[in-house]
Protein backbone atom coordinates (compact mmCIF):
# COMPACT_ATOMS: atom_id res chain seq x y z
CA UNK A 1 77.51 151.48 139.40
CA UNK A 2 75.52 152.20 136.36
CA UNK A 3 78.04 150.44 134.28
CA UNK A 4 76.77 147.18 135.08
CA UNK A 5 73.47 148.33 133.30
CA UNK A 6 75.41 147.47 129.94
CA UNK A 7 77.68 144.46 130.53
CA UNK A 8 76.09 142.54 128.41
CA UNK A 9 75.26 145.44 125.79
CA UNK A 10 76.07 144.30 122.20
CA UNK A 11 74.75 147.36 120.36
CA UNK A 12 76.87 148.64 117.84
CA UNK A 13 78.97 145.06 117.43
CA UNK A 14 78.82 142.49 114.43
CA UNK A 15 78.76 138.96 115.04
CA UNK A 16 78.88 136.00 112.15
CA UNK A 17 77.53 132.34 113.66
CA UNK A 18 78.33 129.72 111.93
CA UNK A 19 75.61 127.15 111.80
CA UNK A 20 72.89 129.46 112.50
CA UNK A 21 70.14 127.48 110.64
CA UNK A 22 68.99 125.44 112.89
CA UNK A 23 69.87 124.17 117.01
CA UNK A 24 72.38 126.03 118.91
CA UNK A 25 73.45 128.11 116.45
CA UNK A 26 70.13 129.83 115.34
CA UNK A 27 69.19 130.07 119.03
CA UNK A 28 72.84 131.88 119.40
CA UNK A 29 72.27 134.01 117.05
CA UNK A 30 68.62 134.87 118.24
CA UNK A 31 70.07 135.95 121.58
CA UNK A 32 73.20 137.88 120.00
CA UNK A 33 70.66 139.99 117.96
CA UNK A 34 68.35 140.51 120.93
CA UNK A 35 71.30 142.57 123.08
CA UNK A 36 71.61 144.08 120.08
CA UNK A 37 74.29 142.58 117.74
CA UNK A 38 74.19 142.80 114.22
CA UNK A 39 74.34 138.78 112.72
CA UNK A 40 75.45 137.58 110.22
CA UNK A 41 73.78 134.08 109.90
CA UNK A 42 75.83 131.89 108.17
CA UNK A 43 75.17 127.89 107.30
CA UNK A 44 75.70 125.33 104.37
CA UNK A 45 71.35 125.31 104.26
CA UNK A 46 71.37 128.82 103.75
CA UNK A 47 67.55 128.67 103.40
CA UNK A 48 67.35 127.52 107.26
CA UNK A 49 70.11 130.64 107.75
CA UNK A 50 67.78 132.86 106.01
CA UNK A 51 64.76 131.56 108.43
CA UNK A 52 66.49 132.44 111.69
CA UNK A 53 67.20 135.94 110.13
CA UNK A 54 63.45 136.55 109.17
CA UNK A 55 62.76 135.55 113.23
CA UNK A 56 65.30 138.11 113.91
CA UNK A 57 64.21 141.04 111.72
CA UNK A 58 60.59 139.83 112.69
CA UNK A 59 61.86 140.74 116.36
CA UNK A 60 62.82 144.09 115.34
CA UNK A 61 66.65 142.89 115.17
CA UNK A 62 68.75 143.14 112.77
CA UNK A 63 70.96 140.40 110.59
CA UNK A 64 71.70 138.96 106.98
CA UNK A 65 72.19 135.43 105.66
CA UNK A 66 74.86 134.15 104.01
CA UNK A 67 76.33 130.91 102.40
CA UNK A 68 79.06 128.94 103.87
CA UNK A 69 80.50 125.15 103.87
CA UNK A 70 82.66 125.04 106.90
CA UNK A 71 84.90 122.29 104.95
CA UNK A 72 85.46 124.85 102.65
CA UNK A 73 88.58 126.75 103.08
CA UNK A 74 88.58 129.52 100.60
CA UNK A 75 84.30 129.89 101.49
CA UNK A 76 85.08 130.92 104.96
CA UNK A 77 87.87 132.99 103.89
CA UNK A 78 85.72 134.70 101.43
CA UNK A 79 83.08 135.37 103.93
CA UNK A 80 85.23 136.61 106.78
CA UNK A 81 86.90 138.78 104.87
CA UNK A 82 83.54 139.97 103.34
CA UNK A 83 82.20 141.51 106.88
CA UNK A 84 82.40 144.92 107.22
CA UNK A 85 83.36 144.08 111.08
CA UNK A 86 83.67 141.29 112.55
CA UNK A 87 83.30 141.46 116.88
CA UNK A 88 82.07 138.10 118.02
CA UNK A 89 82.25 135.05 115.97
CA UNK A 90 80.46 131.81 116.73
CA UNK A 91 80.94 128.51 115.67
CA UNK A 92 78.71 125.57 116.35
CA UNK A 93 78.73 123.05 113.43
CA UNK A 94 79.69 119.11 113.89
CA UNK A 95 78.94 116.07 112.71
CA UNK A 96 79.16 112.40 114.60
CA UNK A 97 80.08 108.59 113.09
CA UNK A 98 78.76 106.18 116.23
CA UNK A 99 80.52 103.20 115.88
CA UNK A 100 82.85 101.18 117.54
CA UNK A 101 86.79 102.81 117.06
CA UNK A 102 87.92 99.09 115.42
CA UNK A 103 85.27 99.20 112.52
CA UNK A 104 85.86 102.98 111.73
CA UNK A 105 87.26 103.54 108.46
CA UNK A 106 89.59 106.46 107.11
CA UNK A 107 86.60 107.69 105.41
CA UNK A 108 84.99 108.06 108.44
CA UNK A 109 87.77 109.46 110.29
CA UNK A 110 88.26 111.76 107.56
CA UNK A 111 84.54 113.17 107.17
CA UNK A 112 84.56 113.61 111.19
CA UNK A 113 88.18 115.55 111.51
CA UNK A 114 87.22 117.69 108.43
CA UNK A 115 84.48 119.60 109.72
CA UNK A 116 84.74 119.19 113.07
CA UNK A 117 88.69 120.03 113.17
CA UNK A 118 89.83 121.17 110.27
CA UNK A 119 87.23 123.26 109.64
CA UNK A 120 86.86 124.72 113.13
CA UNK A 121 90.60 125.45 112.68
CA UNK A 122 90.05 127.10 109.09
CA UNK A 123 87.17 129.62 110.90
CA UNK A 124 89.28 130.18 113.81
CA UNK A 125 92.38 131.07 112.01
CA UNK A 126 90.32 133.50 109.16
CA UNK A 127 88.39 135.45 112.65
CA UNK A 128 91.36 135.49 114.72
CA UNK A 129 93.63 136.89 111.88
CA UNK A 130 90.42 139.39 110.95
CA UNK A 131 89.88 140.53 115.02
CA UNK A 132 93.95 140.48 115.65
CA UNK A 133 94.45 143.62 113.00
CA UNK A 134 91.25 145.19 114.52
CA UNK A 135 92.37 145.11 118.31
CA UNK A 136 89.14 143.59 119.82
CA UNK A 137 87.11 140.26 119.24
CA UNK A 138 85.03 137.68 121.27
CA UNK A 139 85.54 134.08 119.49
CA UNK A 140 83.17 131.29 121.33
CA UNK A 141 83.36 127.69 119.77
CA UNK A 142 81.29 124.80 120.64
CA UNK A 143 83.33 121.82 122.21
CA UNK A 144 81.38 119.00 124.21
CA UNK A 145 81.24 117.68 127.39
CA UNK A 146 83.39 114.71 125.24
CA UNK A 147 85.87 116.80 125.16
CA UNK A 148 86.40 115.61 129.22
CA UNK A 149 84.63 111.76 129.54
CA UNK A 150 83.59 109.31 127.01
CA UNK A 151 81.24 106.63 126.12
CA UNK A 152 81.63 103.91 123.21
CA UNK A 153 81.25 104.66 119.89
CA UNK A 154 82.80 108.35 120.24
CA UNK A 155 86.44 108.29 119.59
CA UNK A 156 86.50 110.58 116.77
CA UNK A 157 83.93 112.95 117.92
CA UNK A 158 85.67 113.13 121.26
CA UNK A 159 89.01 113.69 119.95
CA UNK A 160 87.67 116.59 117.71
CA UNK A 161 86.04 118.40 120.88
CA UNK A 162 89.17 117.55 122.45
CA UNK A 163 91.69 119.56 119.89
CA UNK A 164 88.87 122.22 119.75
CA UNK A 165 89.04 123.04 123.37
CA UNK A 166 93.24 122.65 122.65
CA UNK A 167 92.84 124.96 119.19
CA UNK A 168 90.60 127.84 121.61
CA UNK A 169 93.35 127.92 124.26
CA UNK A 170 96.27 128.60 122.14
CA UNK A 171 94.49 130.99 120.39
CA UNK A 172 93.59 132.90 123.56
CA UNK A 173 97.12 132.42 124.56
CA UNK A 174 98.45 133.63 121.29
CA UNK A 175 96.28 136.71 120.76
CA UNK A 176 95.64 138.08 123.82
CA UNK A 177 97.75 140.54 123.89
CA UNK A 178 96.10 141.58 120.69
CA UNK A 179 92.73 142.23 122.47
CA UNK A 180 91.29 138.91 121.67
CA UNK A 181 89.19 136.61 123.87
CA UNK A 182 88.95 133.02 122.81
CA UNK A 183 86.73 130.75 124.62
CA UNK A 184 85.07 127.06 124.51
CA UNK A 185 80.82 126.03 125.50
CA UNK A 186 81.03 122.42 126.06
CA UNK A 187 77.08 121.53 126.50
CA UNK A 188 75.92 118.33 127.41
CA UNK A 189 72.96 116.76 125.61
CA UNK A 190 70.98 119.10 124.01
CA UNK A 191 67.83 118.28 121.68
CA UNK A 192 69.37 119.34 118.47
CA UNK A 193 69.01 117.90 115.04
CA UNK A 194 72.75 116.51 115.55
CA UNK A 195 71.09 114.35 119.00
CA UNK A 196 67.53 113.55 117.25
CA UNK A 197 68.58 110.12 116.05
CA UNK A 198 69.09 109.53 119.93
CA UNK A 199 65.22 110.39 120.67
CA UNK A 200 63.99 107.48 118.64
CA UNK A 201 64.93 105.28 121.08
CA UNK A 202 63.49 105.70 124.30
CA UNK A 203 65.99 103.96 126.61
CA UNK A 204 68.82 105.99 125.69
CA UNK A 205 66.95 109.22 125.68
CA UNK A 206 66.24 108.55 129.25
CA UNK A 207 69.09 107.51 130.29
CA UNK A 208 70.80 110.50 128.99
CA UNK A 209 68.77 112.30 131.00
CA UNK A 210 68.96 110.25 133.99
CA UNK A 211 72.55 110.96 133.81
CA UNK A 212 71.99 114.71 134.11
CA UNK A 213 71.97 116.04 138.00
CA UNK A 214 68.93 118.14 136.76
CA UNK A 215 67.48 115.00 135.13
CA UNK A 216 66.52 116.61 131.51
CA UNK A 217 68.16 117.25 128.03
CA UNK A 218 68.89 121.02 127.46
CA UNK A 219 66.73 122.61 125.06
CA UNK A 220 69.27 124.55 122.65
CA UNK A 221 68.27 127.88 124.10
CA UNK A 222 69.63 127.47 127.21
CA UNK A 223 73.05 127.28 125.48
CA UNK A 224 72.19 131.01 124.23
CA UNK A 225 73.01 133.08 127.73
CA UNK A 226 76.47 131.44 128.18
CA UNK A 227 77.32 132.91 124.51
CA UNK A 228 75.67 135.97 125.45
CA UNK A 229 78.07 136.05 128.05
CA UNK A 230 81.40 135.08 126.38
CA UNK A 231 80.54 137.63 123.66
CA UNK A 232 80.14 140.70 125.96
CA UNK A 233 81.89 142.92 128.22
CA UNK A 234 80.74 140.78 131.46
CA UNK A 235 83.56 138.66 130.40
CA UNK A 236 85.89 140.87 129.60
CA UNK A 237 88.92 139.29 132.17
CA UNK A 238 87.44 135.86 130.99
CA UNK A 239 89.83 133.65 128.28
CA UNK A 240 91.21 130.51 127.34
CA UNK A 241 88.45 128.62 129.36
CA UNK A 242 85.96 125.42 128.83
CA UNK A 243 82.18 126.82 130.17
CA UNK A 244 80.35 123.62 130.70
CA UNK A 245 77.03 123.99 130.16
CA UNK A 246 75.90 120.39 131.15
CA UNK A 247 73.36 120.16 133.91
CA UNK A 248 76.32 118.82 136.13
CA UNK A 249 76.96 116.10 133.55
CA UNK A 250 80.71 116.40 134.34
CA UNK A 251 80.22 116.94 138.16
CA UNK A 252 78.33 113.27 139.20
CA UNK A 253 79.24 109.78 138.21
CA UNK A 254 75.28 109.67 138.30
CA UNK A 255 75.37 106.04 138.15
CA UNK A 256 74.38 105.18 141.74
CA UNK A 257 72.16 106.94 144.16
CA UNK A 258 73.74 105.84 147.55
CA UNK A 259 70.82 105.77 150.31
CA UNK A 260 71.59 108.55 152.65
């Protein structure tokens, strides 16, 4: 039974998170450096990357920052193929355009799908190809709960977390026998800098909330033990799936509370 001890054991394994600056990606990369991951912290601000490694080191972990627009094709190439190893890649970057879909312009459309799709796909494709000729990798990307119900004003950003979910499943399917895992987190709402235009206005914050079963916004550490878990060996048999991590967004219409 002592091997259960170390399930979650990342000693000895390199990870790269993408977006680690700031939100769910520097408080990924906190926990993947606390079981013992090397991280490489990557993010466009690479002064907010270099701040989450400094918390790290300061922690007596260890990781390095590094550079990286995820619109950029031939950046994340460049980094990927820069790692010395590469175990368990995260990627948690997206952007939103709130508007209703009839006064959405290409430019819109176009800013949304290239960072959120395209460049998901760019990352994916450089890690997968990097972990398929090593024989072993964890690859966890961020979808939404979007992905599965909708609101106005989202039809871009749902369709991206849509195809992500889509994008993680085929690779699972297609490099599994490789020794790959691929695997989506699809939070709910979570105070991150992408959500904080949402906290200015009261009413929607709560009702955001309200809509929760648990009745609260996640704070972006609680996104850190499901990626914790997708990266290590306690999910070794685990691939291809959507972990919601929503506070039963997904499970309750939440609109009505009947009088039982």
């Amino acid at each position: 039974m002592n091997h259960y001890v170390s399930l979650f054991d990342l000693s000895g394994r390199t990870a790269l998170v993408v977006g680690a600056g700031s939100g769910i990606g520097q408080a990924s990369a906190q926990a993947l450096a606390a079981f013992g991951a090397h991280v490489v912290c990557a993010d466009i601000a690479v002064d907010a990357a270099r701040s989450t490694v400094a918390a790290i080191v300061d922690g007596g972990g260890s990781a390095a920052a590094a550079p990286v627009d995820l619109r950029d094709r031939g950046q994340i190439d460049d980094l990927v193929t820069s790692l010395p190893a590469l175990d368990i890649l995260v990627s948690t970057p997206s952007i939103n355009v709130r508007k209703p879909m009839l006064e959405l312009t290409e430019e819109d459309f176009d800013r949304v799908i290239g960072l959120n799709l395209r460049g998901t796909f760019s990352l994916l494709r450089a890690g997968g190809r990097r972990m398929a000729a090593a024989g072993r990798g964890s690859i966890i990307v961020f979808s939404s709960i979007r992905s599965q119900v909708i609101e106005p004003g989202q039809s871009i950003y749902a369709a991206t977390k849509a195809g992500t979910v889509q994008l993680v499943r085929t690779l699972a399917a297609e490099l599994g026998a490789a020794g790959v895992r691929a695997n989506a987190i699809a939070p709910g709402v979570v105070d991150t800098p992408l959500t904080a235009p949402i906290k200015q206005k009261p009413d929607w914050y709560q009702a955001y909330a309200d809509k929760s079963i648990l009745n609260r916004w996640a704070r972006a550490d609680e996104m850190a033990g499901a990626v914790v878990f997708l990266a290590s060996d306690a999910s070794s048999y685990v691939t291809g799936t959507v972990l919601f991590v929503d506070g039963g967004w997904t499970a309750a219409d939440g609109r009505f509370m009947p009088p039982l």
